[in-house]
Protein backbone atom coordinates (compact mmCIF):
# COMPACT_ATOMS: atom_id res chain seq x y z
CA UNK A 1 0.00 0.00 0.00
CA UNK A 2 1.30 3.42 -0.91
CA UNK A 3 2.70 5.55 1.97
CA UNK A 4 4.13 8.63 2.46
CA UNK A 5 7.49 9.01 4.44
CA UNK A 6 7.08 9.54 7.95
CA UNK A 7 8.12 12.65 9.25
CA UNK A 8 9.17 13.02 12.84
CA UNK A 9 6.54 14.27 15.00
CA UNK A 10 7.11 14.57 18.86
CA UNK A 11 4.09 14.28 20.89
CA UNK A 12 5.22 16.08 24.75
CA UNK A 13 3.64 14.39 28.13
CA UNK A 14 1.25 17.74 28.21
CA UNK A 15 0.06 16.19 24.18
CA UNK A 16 -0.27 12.51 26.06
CA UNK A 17 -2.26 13.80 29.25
CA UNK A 18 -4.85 16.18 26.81
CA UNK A 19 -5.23 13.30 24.39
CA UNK A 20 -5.96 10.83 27.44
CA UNK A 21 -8.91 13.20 28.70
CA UNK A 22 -9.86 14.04 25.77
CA UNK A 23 -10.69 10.60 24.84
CA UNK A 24 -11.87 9.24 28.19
CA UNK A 25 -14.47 12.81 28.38
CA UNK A 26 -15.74 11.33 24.39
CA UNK A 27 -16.20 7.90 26.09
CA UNK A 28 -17.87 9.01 29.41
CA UNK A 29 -19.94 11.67 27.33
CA UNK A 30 -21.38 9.04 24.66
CA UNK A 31 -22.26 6.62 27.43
CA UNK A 32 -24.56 9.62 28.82
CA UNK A 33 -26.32 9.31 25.10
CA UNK A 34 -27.02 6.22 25.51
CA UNK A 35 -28.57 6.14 28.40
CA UNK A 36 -30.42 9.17 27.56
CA UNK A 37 -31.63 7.10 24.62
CA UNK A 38 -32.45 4.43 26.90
CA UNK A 39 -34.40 6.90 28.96
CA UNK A 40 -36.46 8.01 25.85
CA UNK A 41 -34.59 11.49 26.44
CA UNK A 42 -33.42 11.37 22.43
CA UNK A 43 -35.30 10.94 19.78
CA UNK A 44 -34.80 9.30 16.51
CA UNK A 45 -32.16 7.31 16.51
CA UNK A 46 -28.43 7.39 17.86
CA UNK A 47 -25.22 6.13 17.03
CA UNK A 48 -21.95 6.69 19.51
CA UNK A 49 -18.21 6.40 19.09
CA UNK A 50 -17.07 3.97 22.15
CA UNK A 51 -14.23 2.31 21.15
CA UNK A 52 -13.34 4.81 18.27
CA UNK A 53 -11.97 8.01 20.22
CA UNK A 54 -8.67 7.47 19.36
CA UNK A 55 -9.66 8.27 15.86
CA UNK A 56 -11.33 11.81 16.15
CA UNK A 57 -8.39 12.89 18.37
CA UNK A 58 -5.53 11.69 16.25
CA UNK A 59 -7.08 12.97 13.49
CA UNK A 60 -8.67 16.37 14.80
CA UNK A 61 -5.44 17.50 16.51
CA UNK A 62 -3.99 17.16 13.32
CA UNK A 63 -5.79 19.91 11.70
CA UNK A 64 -5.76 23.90 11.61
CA UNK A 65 -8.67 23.45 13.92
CA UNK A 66 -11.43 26.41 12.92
CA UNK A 67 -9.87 27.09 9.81
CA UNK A 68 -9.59 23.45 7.94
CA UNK A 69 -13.05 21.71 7.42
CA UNK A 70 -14.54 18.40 8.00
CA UNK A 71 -17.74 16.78 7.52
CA UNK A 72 -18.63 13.20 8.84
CA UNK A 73 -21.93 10.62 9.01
CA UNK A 74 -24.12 9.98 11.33
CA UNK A 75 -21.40 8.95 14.13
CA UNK A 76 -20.55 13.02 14.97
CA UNK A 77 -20.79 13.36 18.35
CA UNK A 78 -16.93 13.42 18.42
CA UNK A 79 -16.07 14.97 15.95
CA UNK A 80 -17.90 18.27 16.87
CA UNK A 81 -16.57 18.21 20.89
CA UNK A 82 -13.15 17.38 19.69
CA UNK A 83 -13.26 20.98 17.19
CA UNK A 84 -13.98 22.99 20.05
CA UNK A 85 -17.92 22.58 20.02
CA UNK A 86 -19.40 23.10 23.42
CA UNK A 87 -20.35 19.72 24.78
CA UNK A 88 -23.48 21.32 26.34
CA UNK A 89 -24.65 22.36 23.07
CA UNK A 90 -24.31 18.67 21.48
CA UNK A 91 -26.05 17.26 24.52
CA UNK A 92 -28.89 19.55 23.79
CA UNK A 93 -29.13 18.69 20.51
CA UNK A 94 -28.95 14.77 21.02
CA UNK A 95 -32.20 15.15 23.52
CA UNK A 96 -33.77 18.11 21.49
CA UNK A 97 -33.42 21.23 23.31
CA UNK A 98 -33.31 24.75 21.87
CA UNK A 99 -29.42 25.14 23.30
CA UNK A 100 -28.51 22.55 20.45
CA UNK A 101 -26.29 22.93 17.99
CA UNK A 102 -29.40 23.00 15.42
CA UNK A 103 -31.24 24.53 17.76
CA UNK A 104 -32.79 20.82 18.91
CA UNK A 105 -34.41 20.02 15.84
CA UNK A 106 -31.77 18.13 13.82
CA UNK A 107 -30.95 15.42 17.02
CA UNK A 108 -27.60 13.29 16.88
CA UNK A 109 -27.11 12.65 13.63
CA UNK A 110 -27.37 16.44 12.19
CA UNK A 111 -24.81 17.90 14.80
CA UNK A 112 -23.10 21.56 13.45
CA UNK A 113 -21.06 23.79 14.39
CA UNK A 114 -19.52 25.67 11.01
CA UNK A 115 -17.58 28.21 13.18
CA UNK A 116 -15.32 25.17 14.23
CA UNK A 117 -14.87 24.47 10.61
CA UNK A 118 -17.80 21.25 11.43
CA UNK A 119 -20.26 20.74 9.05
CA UNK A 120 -22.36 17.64 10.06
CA UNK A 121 -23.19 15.59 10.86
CA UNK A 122 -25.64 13.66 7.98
CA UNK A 123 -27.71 10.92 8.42
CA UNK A 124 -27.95 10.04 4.02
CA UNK A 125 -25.27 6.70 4.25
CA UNK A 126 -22.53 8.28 1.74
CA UNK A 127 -24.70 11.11 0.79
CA UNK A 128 -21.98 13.66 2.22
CA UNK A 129 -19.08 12.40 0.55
CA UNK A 130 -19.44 14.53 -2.36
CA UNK A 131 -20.51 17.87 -0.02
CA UNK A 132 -16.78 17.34 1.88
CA UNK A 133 -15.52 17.11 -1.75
CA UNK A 134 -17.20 20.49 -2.32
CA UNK A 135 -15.84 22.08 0.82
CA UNK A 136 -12.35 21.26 -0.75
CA UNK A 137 -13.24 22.51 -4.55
CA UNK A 138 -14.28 25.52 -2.57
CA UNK A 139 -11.29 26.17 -0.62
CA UNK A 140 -9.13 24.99 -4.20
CA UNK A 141 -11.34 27.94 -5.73
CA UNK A 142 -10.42 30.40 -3.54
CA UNK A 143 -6.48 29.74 -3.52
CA UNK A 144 -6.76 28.87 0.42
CA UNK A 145 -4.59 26.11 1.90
CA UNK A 146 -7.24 24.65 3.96
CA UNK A 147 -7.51 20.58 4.40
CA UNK A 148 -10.76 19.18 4.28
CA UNK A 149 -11.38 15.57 6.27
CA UNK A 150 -14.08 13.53 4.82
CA UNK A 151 -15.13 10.62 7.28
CA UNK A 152 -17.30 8.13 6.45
CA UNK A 153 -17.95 4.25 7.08
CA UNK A 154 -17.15 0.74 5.68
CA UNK A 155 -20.24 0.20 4.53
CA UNK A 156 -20.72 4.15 3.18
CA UNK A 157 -17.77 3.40 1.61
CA UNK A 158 -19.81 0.92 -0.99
CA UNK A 159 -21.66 4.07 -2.16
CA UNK A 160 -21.32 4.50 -6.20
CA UNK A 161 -21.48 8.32 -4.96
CA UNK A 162 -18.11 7.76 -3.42
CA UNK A 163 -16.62 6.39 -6.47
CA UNK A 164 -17.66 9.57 -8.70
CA UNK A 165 -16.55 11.62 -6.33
CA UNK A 166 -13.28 10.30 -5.93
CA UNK A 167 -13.10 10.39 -9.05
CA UNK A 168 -13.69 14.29 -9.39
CA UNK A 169 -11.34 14.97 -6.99
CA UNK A 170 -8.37 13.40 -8.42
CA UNK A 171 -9.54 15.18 -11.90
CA UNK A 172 -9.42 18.95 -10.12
CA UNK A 173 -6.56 18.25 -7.17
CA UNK A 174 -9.04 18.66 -4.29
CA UNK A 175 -7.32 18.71 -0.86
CA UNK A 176 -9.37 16.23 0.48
CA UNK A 177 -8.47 13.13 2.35
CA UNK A 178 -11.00 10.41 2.49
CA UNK A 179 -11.12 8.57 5.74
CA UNK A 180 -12.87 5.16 6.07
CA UNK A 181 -13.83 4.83 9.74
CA UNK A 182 -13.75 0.81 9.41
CA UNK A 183 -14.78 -0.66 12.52
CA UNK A 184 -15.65 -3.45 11.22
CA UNK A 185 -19.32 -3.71 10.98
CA UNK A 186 -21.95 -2.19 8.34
CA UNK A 187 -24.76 -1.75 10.68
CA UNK A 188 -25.02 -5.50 11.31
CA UNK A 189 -23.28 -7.16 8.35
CA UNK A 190 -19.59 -7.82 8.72
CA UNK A 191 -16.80 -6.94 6.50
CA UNK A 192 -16.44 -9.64 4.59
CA UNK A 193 -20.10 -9.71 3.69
CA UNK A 194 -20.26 -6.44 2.30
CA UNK A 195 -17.03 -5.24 0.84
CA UNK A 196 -15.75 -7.78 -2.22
CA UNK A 197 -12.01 -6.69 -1.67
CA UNK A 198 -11.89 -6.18 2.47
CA UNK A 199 -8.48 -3.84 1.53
CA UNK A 200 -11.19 -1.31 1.72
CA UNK A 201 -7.84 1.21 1.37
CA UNK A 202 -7.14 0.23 -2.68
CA UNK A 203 -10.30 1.75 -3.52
CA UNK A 204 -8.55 5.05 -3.82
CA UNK A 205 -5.79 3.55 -6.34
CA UNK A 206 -7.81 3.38 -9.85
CA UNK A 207 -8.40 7.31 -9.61
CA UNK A 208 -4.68 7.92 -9.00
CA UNK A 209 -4.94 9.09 -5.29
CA UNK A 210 -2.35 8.42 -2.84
CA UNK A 211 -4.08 5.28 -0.34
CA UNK A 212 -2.92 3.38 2.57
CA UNK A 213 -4.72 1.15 5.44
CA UNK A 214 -3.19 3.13 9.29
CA UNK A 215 -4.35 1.70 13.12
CA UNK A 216 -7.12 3.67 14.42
CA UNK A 217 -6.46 1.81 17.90
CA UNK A 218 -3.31 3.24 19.19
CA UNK A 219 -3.77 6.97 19.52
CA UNK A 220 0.12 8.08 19.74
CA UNK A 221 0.19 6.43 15.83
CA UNK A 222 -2.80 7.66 14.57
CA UNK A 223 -1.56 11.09 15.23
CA UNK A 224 1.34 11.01 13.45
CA UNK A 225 -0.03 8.99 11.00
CA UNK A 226 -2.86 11.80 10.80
CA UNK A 227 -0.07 14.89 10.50
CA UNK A 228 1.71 13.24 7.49
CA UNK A 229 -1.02 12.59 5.87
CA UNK A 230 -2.34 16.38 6.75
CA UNK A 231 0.74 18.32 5.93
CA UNK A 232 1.34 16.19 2.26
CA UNK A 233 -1.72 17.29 1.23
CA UNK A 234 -1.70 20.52 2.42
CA UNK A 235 1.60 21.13 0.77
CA UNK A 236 0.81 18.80 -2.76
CA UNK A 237 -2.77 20.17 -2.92
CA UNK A 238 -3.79 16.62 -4.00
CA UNK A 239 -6.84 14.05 -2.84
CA UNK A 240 -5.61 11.41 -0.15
CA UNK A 241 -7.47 8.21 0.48
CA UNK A 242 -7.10 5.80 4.29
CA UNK A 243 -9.10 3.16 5.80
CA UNK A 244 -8.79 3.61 9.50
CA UNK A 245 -8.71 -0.19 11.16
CA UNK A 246 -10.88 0.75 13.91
CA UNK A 247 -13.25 -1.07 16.87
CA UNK A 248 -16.60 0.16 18.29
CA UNK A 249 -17.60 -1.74 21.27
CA UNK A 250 -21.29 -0.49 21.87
CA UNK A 251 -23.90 -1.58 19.14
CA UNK A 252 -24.61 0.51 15.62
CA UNK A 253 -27.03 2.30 17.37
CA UNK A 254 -28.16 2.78 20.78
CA UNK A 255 -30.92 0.50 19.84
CA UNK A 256 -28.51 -2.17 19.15
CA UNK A 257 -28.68 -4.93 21.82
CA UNK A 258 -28.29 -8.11 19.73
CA UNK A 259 -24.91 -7.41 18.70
CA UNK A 260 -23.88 -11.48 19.62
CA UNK A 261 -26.38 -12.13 15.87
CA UNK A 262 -23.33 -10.66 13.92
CA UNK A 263 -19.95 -11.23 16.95
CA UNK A 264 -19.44 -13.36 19.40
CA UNK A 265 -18.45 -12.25 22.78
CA UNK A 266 -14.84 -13.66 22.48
CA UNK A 267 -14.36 -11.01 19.51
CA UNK A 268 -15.51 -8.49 21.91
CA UNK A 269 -13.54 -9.35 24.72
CA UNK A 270 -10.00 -9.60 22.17
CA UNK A 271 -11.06 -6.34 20.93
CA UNK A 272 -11.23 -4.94 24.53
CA UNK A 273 -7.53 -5.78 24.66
CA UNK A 274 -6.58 -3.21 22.07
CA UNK A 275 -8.98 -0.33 24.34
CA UNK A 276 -7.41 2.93 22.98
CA UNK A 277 -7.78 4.54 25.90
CA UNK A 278 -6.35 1.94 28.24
CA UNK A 279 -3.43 1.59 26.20
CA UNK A 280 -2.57 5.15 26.43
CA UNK A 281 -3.46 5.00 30.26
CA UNK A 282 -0.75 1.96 30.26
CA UNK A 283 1.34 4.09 28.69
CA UNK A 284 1.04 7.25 30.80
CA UNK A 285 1.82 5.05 33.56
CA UNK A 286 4.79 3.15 32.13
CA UNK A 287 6.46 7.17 31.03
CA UNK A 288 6.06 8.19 34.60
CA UNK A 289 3.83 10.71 33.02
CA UNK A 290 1.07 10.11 35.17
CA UNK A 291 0.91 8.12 38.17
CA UNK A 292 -2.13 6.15 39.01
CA UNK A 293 -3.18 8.68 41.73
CA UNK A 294 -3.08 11.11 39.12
CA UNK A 295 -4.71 9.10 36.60
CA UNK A 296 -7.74 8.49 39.12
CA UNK A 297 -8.09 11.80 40.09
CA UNK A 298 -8.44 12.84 36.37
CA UNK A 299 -10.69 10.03 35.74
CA UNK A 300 -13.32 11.33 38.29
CA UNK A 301 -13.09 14.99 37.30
CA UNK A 302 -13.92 13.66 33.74
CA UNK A 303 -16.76 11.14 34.85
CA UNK A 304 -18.47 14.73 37.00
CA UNK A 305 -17.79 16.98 33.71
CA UNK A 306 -19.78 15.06 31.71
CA UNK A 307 -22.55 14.48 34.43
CA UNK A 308 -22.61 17.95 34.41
CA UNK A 309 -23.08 18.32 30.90
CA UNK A 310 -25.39 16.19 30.97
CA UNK A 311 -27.50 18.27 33.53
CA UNK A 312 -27.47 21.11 31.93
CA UNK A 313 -28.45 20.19 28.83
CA UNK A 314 -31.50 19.22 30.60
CA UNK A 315 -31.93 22.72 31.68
CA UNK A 316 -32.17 23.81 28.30
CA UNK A 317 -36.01 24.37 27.21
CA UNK A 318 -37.44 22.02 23.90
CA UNK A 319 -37.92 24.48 21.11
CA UNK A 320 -40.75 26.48 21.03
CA UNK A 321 -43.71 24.86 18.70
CA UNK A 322 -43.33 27.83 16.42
CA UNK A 323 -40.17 27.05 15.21
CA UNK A 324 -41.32 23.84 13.15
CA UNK A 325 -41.77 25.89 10.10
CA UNK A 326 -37.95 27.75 10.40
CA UNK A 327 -35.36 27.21 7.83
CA UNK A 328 -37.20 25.21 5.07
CA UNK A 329 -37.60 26.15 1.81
CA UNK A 330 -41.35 27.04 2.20
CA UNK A 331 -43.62 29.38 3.16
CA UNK A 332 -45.67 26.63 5.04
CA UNK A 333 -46.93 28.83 8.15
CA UNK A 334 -50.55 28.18 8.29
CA UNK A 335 -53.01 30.79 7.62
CA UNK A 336 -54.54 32.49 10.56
CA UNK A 337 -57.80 30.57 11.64
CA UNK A 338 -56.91 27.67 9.74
């Protein structure tokens, strides 16, 4: 598989400590979703990143963050906190309050914050590829040197709307890299089921676009994985293509309690082993970055954060009935007496 020379990129103990909380507050902030969903606190339907934080924040802290832009599926809750997005705000949005991101009428899958440089958040399997590929023809247009990110899934990644698109970009030199968030599963259906070639990465090779396969388990090499990748396209103004090998441990969806139809619990278990965020708590440890005391006490200021959070996004009102007909592309307001 093709792949850039590494660089040398130095990640401090202060890096290593942020990246640890930063992952562990994604973890303990998703688990809050679901049992909001559980609660019937959210409405339509949910999907969280467990097992996949090491992904958002390799990538994410790889960025110009606020300047570059990025777009993602339906699995954004990440994605938007990691940018700079108020955690509050996406809390409010999952359970439909007016503090939301969208104002509490998009839910979790349409989370936005376009001042971060965050545009969604979309719920259409593949349907955003070719919007990210538009952010990028934009910033192309305008001579900038911004990146765009482009996540999507294994099984988006079967989309004949990716294909065109990636083809597209190659034609005008879009600085976008495509990043397949494989974790293994399409909803239910394995990889193997689903993808003919499971080298999910060569599907970038026919349109002439640099592609590798990187570990989206081990955060210290996804971010320097992420920063090559970042900075050669920034500099070469060129499309980049990756398949991120990646785990989630909770369901599809929050609604997803028969994940033992499609893996057993001995997958789940080995994948446990490769825990991001206990491997870089290992590591802390092992450094003498952090001792365990240390570690703890972070822990539980992390676990009360995100309670928090979570209680006052519960403050925040439901929108007012009124604003159902706001920002369509109708005049559908009801004539008075009718």
């Amino acid at each position: 598989m093709a792949n850039i020379a590494e660089e040398s990129l130095t990640l401090s103990p202060a890096d290593l400590k942020a990246y640890y909380r930063e992952m562990l507050f994604v973890r303990r902030f998703e688990e809050h979703c679901n049992t909001a969903y559980r609660k019937g606190l959210a409405g339509g339907y949910m999907h969280t990143y467990i097992g996949m934080e090491a992904l958002a924040t390799g990538w994410l802290n790889s960025i110009r963050k606020g300047y570059d832009y990025v777009i993602t599926a339906y699995r954004d809750h990440a994605h938007a906190i990691v940018l700079g997005t108020d955690p509050v705000a996406v809390m409010a949005e999952v359970i439909g309050r007016k503090g939301g991101t969208a104002g509490g009428k998009g839910g979790s899958m349409h989370i936005y914050d376009p001042k971060n440089g965050f545009f969604g958040g979309w719920g259409i399997v593949g349907g955003h590829i070719p919007l990210g590929a538009g952010l990028a023809f934009a910033s192309r247009y305008r001579n900038e040197d911004r990146v765009t990110l482009n996540f999507m899934g294994d099984g988006a990644s079967n989309q004949g709307v990716v294909f065109e698109t990636l083809n597209m970009a190659s034609l005008w030199d879009l600085p976008c890299i495509f990043i397949i968030e494989n974790n293994e599963f399409a909803m239910g259906t394995r990889l193997e089921y689903h993808a003919a070639d499971k080298e999910l990465w060569k599907r970038g090779l026919p349109f002439n676009i640099q592609s590798e396969r990187v570990d989206g388990m081990d955060v210290v090499q996804m971010r320097k994985d992420a920063q090559r990748i970042v900075d050669w396209v920034r500099e070469n103004q060129r499309p980049y293509f990756v398949e991120v090998m990646t785990y989630r441990y909770s369901g599809h969806g929050a609604a997803d309690q028969d994940r033992q139809l499609y893996r057993t619990k001995e997958e789940e278990a080995q994948a446990l082993q490769r825990d991001p965020i206990a491997r870089l708590r290992a590591q802390l440890i092992e450094q003498n970055i952090m001792s365990e005391e240390a570690l703890e006490a972070m822990e539980l200021e992390v676990e009360e954060e995100a309670a928090q959070v979570m209680a006052k996004a519960e403050e925040s009102p439901f929108p007012d009935p009124s604003e159902v007909y706001d920002n369509i592309y109708t005049d559908m307001t009801p004539e008075q007496g009718h």
